[in-house]
N, C-alpha and C. Protein backbone atom coordinates (compact mmCIF):
# COMPACT_ATOMS: atom_id res chain seq x y z
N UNK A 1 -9.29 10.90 -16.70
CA UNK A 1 -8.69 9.99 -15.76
C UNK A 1 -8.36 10.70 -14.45
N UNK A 2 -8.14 12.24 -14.77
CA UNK A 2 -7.65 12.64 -13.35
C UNK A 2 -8.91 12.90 -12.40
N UNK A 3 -9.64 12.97 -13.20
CA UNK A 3 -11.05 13.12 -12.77
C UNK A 3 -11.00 11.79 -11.61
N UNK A 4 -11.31 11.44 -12.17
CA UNK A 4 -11.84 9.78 -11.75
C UNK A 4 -10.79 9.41 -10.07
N UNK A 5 -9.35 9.51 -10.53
CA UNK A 5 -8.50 9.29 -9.23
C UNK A 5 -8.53 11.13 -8.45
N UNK A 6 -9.33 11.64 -8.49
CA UNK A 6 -9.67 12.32 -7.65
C UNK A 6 -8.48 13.66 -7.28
N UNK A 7 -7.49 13.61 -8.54
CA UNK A 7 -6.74 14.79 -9.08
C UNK A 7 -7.21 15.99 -9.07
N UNK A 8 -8.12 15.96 -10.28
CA UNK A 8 -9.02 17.52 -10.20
C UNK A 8 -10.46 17.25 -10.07
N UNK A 9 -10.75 18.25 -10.15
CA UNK A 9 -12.57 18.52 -9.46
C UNK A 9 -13.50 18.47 -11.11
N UNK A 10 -14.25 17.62 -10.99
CA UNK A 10 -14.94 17.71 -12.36
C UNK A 10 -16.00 19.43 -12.24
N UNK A 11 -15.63 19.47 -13.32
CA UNK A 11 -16.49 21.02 -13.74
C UNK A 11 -18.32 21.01 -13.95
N UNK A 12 -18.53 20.03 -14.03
CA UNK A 12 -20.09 19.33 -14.75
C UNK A 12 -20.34 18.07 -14.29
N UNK A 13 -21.29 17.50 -13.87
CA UNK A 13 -21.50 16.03 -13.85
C UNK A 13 -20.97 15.24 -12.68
N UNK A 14 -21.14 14.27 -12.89
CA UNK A 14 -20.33 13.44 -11.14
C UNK A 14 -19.72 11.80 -11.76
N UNK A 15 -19.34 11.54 -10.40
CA UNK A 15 -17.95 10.55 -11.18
C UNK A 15 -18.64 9.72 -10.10
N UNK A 16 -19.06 8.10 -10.04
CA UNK A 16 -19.32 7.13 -9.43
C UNK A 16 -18.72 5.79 -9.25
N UNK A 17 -17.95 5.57 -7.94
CA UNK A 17 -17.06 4.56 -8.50
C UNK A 17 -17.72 3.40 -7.76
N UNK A 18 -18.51 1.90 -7.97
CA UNK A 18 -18.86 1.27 -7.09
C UNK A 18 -19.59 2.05 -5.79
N UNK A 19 -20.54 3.03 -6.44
CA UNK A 19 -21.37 3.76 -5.37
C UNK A 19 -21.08 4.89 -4.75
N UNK A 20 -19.65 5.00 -4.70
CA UNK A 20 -18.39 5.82 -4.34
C UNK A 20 -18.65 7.16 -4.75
N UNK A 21 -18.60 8.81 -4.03
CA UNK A 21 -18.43 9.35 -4.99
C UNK A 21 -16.85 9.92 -4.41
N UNK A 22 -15.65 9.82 -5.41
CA UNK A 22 -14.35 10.32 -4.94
C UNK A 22 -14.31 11.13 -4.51
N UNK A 23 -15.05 12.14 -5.21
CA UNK A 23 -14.88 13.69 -4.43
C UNK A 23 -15.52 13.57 -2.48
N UNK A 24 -16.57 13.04 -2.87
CA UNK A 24 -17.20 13.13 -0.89
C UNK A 24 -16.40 11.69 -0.36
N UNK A 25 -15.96 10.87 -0.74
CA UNK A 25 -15.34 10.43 0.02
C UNK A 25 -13.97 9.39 -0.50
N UNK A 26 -13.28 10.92 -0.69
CA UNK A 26 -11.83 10.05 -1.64
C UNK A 26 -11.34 8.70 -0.94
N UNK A 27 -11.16 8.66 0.16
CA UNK A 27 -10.20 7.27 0.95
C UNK A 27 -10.87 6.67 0.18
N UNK A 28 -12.03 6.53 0.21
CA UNK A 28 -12.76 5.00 -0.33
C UNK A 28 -12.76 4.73 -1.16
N UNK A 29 -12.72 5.74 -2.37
CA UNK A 29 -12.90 5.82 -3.72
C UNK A 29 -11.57 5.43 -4.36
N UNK A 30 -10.28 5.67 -3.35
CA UNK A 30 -9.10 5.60 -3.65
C UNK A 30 -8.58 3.74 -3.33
N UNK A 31 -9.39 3.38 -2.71
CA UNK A 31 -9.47 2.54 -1.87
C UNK A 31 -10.18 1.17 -2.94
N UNK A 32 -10.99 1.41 -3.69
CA UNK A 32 -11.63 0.35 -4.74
C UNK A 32 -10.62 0.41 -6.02
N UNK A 33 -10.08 1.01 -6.43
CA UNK A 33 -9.10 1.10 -7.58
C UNK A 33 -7.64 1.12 -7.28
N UNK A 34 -6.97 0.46 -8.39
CA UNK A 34 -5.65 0.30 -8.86
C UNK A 34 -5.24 1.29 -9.73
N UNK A 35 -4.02 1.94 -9.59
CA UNK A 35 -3.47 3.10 -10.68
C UNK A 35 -2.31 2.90 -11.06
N UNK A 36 -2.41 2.84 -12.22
CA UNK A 36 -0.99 3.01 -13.03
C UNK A 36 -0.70 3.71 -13.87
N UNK A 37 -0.08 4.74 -13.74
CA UNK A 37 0.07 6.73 -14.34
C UNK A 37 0.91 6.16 -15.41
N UNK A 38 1.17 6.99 -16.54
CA UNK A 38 1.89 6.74 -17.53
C UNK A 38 3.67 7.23 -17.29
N UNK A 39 3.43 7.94 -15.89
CA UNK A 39 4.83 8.57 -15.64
C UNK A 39 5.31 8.25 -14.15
N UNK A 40 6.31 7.96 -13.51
CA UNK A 40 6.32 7.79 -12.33
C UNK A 40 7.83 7.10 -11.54
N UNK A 41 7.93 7.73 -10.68
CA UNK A 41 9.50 6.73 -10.05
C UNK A 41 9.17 6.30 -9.10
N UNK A 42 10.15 5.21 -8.56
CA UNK A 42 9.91 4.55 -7.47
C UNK A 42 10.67 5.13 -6.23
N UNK A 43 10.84 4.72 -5.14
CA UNK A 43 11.51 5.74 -4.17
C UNK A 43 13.09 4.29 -4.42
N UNK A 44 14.07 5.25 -4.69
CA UNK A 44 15.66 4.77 -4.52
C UNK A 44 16.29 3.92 -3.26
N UNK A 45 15.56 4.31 -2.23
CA UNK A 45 15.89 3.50 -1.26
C UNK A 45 15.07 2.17 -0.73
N UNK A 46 14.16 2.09 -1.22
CA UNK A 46 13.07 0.43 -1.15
C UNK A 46 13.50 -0.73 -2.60
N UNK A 47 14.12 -1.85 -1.97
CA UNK A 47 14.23 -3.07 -3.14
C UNK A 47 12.55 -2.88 -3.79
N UNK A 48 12.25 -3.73 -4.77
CA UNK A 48 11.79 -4.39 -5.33
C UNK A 48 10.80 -4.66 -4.75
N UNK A 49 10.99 -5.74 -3.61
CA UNK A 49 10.02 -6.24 -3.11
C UNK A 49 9.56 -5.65 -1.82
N UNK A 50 10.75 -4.40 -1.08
CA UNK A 50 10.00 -3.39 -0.71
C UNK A 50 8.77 -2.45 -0.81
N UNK A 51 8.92 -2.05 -1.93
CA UNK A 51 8.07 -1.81 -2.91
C UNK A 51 5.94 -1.74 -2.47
N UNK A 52 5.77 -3.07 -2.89
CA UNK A 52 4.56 -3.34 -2.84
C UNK A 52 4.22 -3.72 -1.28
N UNK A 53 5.30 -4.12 -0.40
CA UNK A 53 4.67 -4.04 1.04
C UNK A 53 4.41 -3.08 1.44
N UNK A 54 5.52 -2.10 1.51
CA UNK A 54 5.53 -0.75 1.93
C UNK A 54 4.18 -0.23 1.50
N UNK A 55 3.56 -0.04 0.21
CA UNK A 55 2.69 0.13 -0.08
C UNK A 55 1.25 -0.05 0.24
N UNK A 56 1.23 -1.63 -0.04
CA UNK A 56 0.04 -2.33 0.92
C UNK A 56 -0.05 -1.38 2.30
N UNK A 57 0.79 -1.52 3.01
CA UNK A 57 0.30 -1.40 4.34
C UNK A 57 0.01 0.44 4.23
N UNK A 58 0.46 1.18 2.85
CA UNK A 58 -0.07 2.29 3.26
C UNK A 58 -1.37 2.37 2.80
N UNK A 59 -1.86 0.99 2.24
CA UNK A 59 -3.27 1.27 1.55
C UNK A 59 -3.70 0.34 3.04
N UNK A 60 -3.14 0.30 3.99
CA UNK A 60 -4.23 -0.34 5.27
C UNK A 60 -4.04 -1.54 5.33
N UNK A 61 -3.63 -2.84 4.27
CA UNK A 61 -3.86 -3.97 4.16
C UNK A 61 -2.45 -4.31 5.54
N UNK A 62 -2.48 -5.28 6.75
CA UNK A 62 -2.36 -5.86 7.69
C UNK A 62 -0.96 -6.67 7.36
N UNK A 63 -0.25 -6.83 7.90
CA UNK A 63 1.58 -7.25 7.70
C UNK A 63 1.60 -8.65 7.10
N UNK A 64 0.20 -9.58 7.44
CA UNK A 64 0.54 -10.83 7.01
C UNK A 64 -0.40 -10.46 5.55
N UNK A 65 -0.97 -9.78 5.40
CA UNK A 65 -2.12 -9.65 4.13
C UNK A 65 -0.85 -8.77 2.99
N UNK A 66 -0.37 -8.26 3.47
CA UNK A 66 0.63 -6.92 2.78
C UNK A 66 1.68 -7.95 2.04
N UNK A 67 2.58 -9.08 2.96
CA UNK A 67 3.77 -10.17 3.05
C UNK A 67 2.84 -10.88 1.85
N UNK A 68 1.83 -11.52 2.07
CA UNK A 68 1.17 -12.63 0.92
C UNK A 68 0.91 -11.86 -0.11
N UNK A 69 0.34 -10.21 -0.50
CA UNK A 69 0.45 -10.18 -1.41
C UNK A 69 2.10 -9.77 -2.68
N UNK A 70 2.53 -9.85 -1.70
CA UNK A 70 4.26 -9.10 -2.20
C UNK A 70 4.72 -10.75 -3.03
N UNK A 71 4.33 -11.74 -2.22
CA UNK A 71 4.44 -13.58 -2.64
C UNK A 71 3.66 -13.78 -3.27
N UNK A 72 2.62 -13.66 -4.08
CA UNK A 72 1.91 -13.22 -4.89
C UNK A 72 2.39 -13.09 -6.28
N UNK A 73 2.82 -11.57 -5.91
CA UNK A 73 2.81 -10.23 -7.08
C UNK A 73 4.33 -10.55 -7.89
N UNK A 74 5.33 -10.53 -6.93
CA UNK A 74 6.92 -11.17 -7.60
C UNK A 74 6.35 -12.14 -8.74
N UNK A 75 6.54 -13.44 -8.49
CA UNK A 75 6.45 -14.16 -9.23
C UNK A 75 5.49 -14.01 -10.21
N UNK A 76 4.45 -13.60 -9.85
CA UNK A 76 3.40 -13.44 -11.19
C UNK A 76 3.99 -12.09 -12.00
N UNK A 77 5.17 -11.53 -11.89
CA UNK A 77 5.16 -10.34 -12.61
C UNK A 77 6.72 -10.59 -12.78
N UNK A 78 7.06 -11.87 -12.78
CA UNK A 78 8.72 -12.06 -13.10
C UNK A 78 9.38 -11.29 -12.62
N UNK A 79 9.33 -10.80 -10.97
CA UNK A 79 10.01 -9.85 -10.39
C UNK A 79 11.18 -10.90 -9.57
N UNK A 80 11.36 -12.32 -9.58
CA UNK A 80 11.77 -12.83 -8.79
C UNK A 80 13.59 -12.36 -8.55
N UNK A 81 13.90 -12.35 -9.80
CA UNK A 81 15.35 -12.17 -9.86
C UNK A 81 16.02 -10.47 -9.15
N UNK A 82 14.94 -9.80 -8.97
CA UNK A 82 15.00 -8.08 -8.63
C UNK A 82 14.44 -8.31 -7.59
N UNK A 83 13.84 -9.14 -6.79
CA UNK A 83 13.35 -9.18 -5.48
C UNK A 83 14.09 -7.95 -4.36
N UNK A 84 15.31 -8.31 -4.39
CA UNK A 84 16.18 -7.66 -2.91
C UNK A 84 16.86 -6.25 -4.14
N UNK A 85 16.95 -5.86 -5.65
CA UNK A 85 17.27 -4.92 -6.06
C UNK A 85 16.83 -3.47 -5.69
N UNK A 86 17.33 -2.53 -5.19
CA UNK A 86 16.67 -0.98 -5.25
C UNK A 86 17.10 -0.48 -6.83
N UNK A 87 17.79 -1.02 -7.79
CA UNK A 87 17.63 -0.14 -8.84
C UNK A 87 17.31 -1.09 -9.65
N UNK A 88 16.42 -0.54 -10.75
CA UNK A 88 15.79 -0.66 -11.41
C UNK A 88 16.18 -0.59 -12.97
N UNK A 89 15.73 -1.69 -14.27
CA UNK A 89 17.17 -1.53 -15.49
C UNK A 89 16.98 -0.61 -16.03
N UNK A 90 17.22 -0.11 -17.10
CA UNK A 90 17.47 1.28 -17.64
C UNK A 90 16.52 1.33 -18.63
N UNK A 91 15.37 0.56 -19.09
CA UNK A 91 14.85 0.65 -20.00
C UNK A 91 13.50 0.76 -19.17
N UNK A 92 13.18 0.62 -17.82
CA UNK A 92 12.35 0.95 -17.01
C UNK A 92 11.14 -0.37 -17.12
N UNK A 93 11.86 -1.52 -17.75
CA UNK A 93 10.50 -2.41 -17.55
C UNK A 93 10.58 -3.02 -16.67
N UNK A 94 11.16 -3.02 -15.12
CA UNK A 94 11.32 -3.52 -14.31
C UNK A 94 10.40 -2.49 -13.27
N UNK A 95 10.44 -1.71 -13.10
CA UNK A 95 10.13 -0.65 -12.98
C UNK A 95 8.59 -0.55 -13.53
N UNK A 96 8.13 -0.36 -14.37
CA UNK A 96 6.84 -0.54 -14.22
C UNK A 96 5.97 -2.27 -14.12
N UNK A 97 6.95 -3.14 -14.14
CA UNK A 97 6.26 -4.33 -13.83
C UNK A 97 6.07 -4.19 -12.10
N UNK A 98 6.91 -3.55 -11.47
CA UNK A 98 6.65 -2.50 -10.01
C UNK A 98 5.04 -1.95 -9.98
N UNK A 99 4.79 -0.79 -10.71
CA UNK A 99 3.71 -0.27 -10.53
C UNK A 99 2.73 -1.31 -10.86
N UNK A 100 2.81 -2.29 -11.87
CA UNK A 100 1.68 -3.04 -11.95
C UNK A 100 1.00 -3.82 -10.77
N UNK A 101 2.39 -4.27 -9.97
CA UNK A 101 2.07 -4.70 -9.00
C UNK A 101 1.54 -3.57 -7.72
N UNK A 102 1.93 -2.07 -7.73
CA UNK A 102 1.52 -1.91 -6.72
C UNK A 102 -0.51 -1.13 -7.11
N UNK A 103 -0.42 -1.57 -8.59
CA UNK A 103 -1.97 -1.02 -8.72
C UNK A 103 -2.79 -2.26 -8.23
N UNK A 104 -2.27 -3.77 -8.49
CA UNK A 104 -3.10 -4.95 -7.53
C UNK A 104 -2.86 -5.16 -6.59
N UNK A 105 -2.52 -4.79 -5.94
CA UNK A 105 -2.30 -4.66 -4.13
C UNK A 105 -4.07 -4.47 -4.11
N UNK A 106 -3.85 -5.18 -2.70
CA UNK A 106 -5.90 -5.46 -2.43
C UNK A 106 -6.77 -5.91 -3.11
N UNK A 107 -6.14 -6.45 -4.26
CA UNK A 107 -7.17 -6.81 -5.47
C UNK A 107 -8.35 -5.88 -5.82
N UNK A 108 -8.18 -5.06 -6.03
CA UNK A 108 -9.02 -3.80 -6.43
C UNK A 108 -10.19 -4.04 -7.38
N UNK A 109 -11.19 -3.75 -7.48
CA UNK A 109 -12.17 -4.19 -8.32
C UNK A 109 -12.45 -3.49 -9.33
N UNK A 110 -11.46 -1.84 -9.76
CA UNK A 110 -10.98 -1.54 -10.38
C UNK A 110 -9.96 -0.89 -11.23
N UNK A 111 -9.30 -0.64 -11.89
CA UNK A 111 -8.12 -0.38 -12.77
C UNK A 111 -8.12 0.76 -13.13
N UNK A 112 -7.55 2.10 -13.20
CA UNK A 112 -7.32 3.07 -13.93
C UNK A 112 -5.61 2.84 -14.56
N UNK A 113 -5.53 2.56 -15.95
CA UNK A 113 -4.68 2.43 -16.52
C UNK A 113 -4.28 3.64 -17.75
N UNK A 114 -2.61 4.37 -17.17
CA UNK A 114 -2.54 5.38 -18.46
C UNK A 114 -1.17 4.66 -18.66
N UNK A 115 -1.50 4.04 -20.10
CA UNK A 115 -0.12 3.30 -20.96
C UNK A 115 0.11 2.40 -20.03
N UNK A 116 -0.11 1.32 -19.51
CA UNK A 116 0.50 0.25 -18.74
C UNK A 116 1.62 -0.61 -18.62
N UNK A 117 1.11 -0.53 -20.17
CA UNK A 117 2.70 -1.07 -20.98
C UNK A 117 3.64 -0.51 -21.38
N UNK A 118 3.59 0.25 -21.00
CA UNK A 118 5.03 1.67 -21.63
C UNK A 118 5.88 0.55 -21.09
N UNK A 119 6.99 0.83 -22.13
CA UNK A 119 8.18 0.87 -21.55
C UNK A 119 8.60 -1.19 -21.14
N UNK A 120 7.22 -2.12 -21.57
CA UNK A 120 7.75 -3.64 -21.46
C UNK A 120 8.31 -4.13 -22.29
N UNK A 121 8.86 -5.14 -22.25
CA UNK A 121 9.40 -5.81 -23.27
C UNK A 121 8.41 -6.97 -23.91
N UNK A 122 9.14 -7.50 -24.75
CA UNK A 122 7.20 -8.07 -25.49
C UNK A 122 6.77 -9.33 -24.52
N UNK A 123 7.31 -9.64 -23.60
CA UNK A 123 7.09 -10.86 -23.15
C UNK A 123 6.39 -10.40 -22.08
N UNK A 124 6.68 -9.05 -21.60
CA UNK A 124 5.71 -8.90 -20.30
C UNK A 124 4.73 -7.86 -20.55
N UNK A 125 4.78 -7.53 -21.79
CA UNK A 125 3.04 -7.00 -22.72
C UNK A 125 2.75 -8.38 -22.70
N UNK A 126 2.56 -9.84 -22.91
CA UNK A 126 1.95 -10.32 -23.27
C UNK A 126 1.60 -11.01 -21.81
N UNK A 127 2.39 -10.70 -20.74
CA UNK A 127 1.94 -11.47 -19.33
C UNK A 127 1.14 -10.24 -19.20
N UNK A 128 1.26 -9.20 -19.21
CA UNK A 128 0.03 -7.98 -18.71
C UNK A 128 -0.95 -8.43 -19.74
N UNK A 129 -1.24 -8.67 -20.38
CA UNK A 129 -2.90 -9.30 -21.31
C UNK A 129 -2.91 -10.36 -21.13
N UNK A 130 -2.18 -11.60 -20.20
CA UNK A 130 -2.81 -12.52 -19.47
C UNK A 130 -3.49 -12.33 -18.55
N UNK A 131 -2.66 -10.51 -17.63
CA UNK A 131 -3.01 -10.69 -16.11
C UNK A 131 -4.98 -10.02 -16.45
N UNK A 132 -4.68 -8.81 -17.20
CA UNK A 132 -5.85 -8.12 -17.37
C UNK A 132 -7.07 -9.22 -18.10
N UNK A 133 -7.18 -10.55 -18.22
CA UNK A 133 -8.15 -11.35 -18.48
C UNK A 133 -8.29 -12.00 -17.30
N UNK A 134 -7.79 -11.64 -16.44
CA UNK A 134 -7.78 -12.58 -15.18
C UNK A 134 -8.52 -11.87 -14.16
């Protein structure tokens, strides 16, 4: 996997993402995929719905494209009630229903997923195997 998001350097062989190769041209390669690491914090000072704008626009996507997908991503990921929250509950499934959303930012055409579901509660394992058929 680290291969692939362009972590380390493959030793043998080559990695092709949608034509892409990460290594000669990571932006782009970084740029077709969504990531969601099995480990990770959010920054303490961005709410919720900070979060995935802030983000968007560092993946390039445009203030009104960045705003629609943040209106979007909340509600489809039961973030509505944590919208304006900077902390996050203690069992961290708020918190990675976060990263889920910031791996679909741009609608990515593909997914690198390590444990996705760590850490949900069973109701939003079962909205993440709605979203991933979608």
């Amino acid at each position: 996997m680290r291969q692939i998001t362009g972590e380390l350097n493959p030793t043998s062989g080559s990695i092709q993402i949608k034509d892409v190769d990460p290594l000669l041209n990571p932006l782009k390669a970084k740029q077709l995929m969504g990531v969601i690491l099995q480990e990770g914090s959010l920054f303490s000072h961005l709410t919720v719905q900070e979060h995935p704008y802030f983000f968007g626009r560092l993946k390039g996507l445009t203030r009104g494209v960045a705003q629609a997908q943040v209106e979007r991503l909340i509600p489809l990921l039961s973030l509505e009630e944590y919208r304006g929250k900077k902390d996050q509950d203690p069992l961290g499934g708020t918190q990675r229903r976060v990263f889920i959303a910031l791996a679909l930012l741009g609608d990515p055409p593909m997914m690198v997923l390590d444990e996705p579901t760590a850490g949900l509660d069973p109701a939003a394992r079962r909205m993440s195997g709605i979203l991933s058929k979608s």
